[in-house]
C-alpha atoms as a PDB file:
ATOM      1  CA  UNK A   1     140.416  58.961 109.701  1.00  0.00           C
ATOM      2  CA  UNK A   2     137.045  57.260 109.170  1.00  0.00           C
ATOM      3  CA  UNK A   3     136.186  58.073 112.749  1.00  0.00           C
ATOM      4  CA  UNK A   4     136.778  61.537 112.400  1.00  0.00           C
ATOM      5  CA  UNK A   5     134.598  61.289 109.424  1.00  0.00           C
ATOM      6  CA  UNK A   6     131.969  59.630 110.981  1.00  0.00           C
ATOM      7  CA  UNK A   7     131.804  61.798 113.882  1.00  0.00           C
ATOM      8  CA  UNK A   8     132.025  65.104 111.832  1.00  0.00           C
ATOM      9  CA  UNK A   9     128.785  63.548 109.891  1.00  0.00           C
ATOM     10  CA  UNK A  10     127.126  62.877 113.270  1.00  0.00           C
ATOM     11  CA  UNK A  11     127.501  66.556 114.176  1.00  0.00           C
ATOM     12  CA  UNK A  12     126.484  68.313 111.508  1.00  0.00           C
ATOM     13  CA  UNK A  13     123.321  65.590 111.005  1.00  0.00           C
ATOM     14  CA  UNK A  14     122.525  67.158 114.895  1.00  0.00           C
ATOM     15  CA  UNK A  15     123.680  70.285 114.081  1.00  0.00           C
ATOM     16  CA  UNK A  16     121.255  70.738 111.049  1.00  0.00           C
ATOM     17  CA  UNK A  17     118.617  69.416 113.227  1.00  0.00           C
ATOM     18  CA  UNK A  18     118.986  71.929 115.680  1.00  0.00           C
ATOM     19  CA  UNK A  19     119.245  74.496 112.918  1.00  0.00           C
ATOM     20  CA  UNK A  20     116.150  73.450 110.689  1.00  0.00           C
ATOM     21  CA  UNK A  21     114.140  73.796 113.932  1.00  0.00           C
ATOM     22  CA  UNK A  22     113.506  69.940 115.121  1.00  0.00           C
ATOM     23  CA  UNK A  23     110.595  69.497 112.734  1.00  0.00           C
ATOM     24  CA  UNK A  24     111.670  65.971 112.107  1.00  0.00           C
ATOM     25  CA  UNK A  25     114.186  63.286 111.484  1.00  0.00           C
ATOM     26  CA  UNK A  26     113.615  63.775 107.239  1.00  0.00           C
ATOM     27  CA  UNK A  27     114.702  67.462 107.370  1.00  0.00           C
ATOM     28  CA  UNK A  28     118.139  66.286 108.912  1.00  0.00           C
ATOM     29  CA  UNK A  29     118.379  63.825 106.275  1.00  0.00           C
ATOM     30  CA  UNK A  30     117.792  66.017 103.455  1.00  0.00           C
ATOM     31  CA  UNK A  31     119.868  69.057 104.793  1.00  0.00           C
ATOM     32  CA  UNK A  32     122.899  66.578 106.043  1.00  0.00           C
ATOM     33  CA  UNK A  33     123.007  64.534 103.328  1.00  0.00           C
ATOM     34  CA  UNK A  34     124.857  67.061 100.486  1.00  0.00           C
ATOM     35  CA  UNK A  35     127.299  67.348 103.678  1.00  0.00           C
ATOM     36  CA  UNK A  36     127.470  63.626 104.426  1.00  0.00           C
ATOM     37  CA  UNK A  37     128.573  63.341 100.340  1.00  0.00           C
ATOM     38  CA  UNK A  38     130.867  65.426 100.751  1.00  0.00           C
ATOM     39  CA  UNK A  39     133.088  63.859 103.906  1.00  0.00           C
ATOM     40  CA  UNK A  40     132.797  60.689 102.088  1.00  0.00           C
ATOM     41  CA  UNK A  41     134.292  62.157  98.624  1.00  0.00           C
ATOM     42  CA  UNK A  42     137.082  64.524 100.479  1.00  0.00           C
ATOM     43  CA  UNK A  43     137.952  61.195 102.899  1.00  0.00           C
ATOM     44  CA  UNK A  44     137.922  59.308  99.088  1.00  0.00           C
ATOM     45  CA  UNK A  45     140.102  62.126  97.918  1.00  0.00           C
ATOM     46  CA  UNK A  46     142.548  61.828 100.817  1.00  0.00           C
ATOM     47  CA  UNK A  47     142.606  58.275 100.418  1.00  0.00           C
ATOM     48  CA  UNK A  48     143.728  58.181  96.625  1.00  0.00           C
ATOM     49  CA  UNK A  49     146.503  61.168  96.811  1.00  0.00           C
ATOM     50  CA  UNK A  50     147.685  59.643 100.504  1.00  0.00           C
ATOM     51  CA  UNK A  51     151.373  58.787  99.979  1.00  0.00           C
ATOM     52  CA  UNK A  52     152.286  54.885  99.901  1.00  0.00           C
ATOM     53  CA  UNK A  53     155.440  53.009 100.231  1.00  0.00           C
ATOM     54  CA  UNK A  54     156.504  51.309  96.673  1.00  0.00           C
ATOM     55  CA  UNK A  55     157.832  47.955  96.812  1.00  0.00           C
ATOM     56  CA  UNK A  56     160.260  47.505  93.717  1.00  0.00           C
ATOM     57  CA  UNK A  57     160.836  44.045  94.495  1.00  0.00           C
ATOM     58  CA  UNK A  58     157.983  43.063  94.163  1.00  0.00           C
ATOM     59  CA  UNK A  59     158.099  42.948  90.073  1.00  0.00           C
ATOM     60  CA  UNK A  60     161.878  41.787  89.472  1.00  0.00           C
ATOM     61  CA  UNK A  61     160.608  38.468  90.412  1.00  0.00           C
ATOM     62  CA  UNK A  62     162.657  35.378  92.461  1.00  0.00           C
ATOM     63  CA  UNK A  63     165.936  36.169  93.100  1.00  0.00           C
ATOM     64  CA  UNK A  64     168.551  33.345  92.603  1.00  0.00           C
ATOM     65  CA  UNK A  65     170.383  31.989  95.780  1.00  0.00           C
ATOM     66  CA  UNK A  66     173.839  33.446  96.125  1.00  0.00           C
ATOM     67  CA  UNK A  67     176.214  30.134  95.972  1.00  0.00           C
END
């Protein structure tokens, strides 16, 4: 998922420059960056409401050995 990020970041970074005219490396900064912010918060979204296993044994603690 973070390389789909990335790469959708790196496209609209050249896409913006191609847009904005080439006029220089700062203009694809400051037009990619609100865009850049939000990958990074949507991937952070994903990331916190992603589905994980629960381990419930975890917290009853050692288990005696069955004699």
């Amino acid at each position: 998922m973070a390389a789909i990020a990335s790469l959708a970041v790196l496209a609209s970074l050249w896409g913006t420059t191609y847009l904005v005219g080439r006029d220089g490396w700062w203009w694809t900064v400051l037009a990619g960056f609100p865009l850049f912010l939000a990958v990074v918060c949507a991937y952070g979204i994903y990331d916190s409401l992603r589905l994980q296993p629960r381990d419930d044994d975890s917290e009853k603690g050692p288990t005696e050995p069955a004699v």
